[in-house]
N, C-alpha and C. Protein backbone atom coordinates (compact mmCIF):
# COMPACT_ATOMS: atom_id res chain seq x y z
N UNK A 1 -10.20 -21.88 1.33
CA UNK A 1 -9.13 -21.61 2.27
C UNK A 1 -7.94 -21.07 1.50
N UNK A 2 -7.23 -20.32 2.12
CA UNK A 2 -6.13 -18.97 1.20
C UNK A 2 -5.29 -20.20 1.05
N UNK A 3 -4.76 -20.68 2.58
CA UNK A 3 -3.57 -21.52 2.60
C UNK A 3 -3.77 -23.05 2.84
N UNK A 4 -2.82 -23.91 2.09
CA UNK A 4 -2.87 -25.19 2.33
C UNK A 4 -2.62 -25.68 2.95
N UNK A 5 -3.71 -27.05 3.62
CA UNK A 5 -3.44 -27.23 5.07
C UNK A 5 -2.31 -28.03 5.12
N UNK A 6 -1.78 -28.44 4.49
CA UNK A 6 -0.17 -29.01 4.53
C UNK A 6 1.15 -27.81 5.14
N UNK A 7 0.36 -27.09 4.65
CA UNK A 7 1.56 -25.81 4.92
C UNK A 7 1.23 -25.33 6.45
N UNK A 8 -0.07 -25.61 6.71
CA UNK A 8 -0.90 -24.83 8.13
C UNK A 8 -0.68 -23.10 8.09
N UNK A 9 -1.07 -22.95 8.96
CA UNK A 9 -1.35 -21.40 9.18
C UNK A 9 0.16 -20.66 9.44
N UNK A 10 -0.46 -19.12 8.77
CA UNK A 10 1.21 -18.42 8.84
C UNK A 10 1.39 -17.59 10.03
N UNK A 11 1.92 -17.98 11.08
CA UNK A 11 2.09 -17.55 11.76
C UNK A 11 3.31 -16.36 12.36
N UNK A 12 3.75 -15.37 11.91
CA UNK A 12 4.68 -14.63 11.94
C UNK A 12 5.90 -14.92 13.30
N UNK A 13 6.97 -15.48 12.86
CA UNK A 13 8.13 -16.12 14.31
C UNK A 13 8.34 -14.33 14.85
N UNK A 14 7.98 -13.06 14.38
CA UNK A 14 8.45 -12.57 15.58
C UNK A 14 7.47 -11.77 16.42
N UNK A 15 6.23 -12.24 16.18
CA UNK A 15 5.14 -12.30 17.02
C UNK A 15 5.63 -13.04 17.94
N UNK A 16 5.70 -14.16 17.98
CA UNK A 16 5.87 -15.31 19.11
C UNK A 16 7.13 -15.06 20.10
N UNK A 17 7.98 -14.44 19.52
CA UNK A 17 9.40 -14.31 19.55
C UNK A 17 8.83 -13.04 21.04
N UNK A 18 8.11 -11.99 20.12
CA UNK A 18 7.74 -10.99 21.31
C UNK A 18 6.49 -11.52 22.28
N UNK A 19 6.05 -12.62 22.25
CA UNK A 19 4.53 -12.99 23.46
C UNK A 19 5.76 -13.81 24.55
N UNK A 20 6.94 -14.36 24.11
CA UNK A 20 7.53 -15.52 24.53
C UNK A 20 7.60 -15.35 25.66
N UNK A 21 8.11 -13.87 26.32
CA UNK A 21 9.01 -13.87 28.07
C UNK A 21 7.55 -13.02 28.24
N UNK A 22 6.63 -12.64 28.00
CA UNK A 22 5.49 -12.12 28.79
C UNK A 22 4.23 -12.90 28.89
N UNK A 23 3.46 -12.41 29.65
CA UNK A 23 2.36 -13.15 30.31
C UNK A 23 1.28 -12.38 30.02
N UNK A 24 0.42 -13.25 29.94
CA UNK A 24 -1.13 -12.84 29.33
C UNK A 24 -1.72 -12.01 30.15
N UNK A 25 -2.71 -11.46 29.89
CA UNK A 25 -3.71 -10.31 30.90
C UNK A 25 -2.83 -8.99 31.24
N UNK A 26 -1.80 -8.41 30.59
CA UNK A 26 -1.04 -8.32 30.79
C UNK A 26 -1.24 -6.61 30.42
N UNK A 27 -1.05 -5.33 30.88
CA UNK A 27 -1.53 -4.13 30.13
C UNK A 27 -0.28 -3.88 29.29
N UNK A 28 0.58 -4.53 28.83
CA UNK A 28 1.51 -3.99 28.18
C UNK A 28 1.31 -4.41 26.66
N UNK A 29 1.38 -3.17 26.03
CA UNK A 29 1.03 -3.68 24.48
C UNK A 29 2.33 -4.12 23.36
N UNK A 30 1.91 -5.29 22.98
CA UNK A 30 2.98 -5.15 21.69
C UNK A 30 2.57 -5.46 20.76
N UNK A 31 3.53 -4.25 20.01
CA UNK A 31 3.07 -3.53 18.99
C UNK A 31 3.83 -4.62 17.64
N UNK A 32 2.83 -4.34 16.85
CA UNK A 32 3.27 -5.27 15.48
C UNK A 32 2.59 -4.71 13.99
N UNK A 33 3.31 -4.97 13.26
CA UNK A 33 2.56 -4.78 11.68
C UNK A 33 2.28 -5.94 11.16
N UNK A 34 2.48 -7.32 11.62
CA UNK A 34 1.77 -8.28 10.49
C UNK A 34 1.00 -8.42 11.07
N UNK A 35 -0.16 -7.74 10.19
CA UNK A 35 -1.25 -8.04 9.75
C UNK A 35 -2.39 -9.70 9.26
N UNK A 36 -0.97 -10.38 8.20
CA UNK A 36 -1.25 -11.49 8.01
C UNK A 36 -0.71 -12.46 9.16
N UNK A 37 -0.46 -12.07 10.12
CA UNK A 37 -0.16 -13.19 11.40
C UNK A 37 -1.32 -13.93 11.76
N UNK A 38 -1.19 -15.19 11.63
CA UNK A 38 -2.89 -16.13 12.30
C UNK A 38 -2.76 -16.20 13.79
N UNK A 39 -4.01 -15.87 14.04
CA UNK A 39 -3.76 -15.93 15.76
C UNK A 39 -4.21 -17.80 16.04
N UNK A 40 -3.54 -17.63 17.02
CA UNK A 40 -2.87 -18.87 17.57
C UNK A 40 -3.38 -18.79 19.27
N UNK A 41 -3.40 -20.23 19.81
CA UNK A 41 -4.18 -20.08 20.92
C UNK A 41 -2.80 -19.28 21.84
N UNK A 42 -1.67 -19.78 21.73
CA UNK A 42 -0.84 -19.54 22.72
C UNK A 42 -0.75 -17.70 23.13
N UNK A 43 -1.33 -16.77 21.77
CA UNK A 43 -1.44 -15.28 21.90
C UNK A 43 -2.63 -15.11 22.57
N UNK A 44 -4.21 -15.81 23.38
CA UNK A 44 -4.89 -15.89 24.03
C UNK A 44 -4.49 -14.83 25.35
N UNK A 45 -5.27 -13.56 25.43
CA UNK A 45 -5.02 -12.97 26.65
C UNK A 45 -4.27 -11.62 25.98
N UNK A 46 -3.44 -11.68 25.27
CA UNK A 46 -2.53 -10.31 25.24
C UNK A 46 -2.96 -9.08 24.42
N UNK A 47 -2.39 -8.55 24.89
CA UNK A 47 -2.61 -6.73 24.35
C UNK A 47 -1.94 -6.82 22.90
N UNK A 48 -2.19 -6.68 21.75
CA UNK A 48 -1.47 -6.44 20.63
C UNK A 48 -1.87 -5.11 19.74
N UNK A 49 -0.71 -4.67 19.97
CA UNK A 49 -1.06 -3.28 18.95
C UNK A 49 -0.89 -2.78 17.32
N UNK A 50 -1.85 -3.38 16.87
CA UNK A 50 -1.73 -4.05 15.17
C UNK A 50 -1.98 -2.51 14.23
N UNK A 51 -0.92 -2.35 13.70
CA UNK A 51 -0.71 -1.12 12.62
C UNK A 51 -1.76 -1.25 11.27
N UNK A 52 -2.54 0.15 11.30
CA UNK A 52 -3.32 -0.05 10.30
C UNK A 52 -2.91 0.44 9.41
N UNK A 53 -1.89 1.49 9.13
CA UNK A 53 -1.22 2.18 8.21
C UNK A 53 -1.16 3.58 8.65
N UNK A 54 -1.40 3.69 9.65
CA UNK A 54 -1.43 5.34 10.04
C UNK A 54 -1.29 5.09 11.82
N UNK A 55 -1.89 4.45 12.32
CA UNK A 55 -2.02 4.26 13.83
C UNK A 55 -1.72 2.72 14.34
N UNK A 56 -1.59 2.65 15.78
CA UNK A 56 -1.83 0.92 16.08
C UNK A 56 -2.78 0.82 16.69
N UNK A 57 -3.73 0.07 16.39
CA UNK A 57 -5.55 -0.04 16.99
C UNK A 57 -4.81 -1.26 17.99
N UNK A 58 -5.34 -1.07 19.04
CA UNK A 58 -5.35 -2.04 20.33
C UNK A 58 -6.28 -3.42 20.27
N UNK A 59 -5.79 -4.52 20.71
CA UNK A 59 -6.75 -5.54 19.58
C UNK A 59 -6.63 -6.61 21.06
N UNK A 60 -7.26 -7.02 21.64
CA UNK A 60 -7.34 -7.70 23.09
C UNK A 60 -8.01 -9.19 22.23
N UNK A 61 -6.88 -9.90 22.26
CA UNK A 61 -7.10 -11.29 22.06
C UNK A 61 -7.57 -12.65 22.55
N UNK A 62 -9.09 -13.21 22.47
CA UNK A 62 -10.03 -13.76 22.96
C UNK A 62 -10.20 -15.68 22.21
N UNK A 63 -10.34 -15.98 23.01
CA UNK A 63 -10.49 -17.44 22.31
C UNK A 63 -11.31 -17.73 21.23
N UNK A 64 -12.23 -16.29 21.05
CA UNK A 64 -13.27 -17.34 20.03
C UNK A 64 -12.34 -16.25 18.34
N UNK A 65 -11.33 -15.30 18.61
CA UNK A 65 -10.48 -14.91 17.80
C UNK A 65 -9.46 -16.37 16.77
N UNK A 66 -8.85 -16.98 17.98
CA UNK A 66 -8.25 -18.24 17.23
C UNK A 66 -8.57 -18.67 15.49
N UNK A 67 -7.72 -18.62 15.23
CA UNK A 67 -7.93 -18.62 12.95
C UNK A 67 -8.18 -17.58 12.50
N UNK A 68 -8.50 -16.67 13.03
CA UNK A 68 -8.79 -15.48 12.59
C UNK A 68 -7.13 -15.01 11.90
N UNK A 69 -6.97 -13.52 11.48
CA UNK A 69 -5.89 -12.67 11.30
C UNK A 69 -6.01 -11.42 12.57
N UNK A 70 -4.81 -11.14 12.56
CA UNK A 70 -4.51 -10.09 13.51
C UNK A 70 -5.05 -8.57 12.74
N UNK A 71 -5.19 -8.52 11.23
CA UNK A 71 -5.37 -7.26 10.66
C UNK A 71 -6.89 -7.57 10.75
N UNK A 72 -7.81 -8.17 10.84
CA UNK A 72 -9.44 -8.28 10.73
C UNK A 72 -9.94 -7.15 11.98
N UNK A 73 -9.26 -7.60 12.79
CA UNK A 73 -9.20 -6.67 14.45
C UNK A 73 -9.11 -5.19 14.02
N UNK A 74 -8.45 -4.56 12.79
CA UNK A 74 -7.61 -3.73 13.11
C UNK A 74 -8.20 -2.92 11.46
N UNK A 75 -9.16 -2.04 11.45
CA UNK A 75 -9.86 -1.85 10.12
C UNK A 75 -8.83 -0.78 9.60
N UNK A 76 -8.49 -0.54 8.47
CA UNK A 76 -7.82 0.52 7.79
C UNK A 76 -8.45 1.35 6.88
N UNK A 77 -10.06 1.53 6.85
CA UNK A 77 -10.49 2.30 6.30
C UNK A 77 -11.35 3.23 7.67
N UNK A 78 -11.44 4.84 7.98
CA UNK A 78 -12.54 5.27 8.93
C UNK A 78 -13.90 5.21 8.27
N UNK A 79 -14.76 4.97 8.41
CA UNK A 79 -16.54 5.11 8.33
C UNK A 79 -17.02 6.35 9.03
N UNK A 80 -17.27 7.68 8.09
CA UNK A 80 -17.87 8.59 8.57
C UNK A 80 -19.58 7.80 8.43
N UNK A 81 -20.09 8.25 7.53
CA UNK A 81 -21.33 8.00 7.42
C UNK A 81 -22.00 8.21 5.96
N UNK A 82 -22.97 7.59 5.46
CA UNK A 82 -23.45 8.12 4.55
C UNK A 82 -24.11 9.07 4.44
N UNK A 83 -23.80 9.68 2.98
CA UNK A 83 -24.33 11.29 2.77
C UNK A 83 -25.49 11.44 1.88
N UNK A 84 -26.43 12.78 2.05
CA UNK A 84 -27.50 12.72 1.20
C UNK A 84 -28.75 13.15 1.75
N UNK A 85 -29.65 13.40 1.00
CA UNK A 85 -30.89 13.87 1.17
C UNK A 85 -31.84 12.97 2.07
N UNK A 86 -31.75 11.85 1.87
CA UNK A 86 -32.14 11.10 2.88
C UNK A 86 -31.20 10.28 4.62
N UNK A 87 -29.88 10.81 4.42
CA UNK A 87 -29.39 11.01 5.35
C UNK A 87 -29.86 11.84 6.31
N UNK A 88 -30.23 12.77 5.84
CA UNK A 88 -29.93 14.26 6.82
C UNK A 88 -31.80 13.83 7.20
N UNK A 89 -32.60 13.32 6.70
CA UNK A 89 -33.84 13.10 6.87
C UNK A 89 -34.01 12.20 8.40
N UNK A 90 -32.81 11.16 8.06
CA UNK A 90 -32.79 10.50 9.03
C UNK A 90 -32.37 11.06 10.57
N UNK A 91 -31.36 12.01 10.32
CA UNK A 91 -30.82 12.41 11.44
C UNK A 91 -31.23 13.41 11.92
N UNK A 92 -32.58 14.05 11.22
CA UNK A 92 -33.13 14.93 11.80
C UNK A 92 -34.29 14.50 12.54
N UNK A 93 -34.78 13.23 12.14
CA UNK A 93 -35.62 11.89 13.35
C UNK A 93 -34.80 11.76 14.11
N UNK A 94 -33.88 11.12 14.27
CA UNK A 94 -33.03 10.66 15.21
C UNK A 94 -33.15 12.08 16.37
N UNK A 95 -32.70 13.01 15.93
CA UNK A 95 -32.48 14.11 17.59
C UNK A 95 -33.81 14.17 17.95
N UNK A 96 -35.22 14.74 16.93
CA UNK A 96 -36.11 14.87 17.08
C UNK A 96 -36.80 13.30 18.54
N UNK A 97 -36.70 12.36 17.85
CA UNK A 97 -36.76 11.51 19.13
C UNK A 97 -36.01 11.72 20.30
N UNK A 98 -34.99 11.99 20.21
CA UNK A 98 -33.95 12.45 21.81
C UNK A 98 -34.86 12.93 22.51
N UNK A 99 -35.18 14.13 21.64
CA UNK A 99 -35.89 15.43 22.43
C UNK A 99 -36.98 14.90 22.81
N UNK A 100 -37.74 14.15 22.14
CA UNK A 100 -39.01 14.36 23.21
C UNK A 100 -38.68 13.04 24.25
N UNK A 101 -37.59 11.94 23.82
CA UNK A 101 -37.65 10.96 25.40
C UNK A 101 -37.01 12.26 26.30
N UNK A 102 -36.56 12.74 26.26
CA UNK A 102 -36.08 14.02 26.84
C UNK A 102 -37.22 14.37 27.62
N UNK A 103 -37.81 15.43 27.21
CA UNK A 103 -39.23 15.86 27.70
C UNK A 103 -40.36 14.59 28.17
N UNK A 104 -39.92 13.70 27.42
CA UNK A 104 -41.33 12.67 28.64
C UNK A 104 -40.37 12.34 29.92
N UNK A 105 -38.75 12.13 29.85
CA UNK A 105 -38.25 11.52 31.12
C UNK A 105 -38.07 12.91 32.14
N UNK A 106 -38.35 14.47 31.45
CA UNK A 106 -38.24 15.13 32.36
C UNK A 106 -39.95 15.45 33.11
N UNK A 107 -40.59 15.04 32.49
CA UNK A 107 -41.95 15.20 32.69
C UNK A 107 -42.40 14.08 33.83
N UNK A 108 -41.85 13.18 33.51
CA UNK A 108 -41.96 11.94 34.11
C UNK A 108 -41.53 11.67 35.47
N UNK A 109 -40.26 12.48 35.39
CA UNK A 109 -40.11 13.21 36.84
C UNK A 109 -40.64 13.95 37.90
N UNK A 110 -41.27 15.22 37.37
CA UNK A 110 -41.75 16.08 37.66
C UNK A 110 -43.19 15.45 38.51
N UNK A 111 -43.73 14.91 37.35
CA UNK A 111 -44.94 14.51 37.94
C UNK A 111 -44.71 13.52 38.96
């Protein structure tokens, strides 16, 4: 565990400060950068819009979230894909299957 449970979890006061006068289920987002904020049951329900360093990813906060961090929600690296000779092997199966559920569901029709 990062933090000691004497100390308990860090909860950022102006997170709370901004959930305080609004209500859960709520489409209005607020927006925040800590990252290291622990979610807490009382943020249950709200829209939070957690800064990854370039954008704010929309992060809809769920009970089984509770202990978690607000930045786990919120990835700061993109994932194209892996590259390579056996990449391109793969993804030339991949359409190749499209195409023919393609042709059996248009066949499949027909008949």
């Amino acid at each position: 565990m990062a933090r000691s449970l004497k100390k308990g979890p860090y909860v950022d006061p102006r997170v709370l400060k901004k959930i305080k006068d609004k209500t859960p289920g709520g489409k209005e987002v607020i927006k925040t950068w800590s990252r290291a904020c622990t979610i807490v049951p009382e943020m249950v329900g709200f829209l939070f819009g957690v800064h990854n360093g370039k954008d704010f990813i929309e992060v809809r906060v769920s009970e089984d979230m509770v202990g978690h961090k607000l930045g786990e929600f919120s990835p700061t690296k993109k994932f194209s894909r892996h590259g390579g000779k056996i990449q391109k092997e793969l993804d030339i199966a991949q359409k190749q299957r499209e195409v023919d559920a393609a042709k059996a569901a248009k066949a499949g029709a027909e008949g």
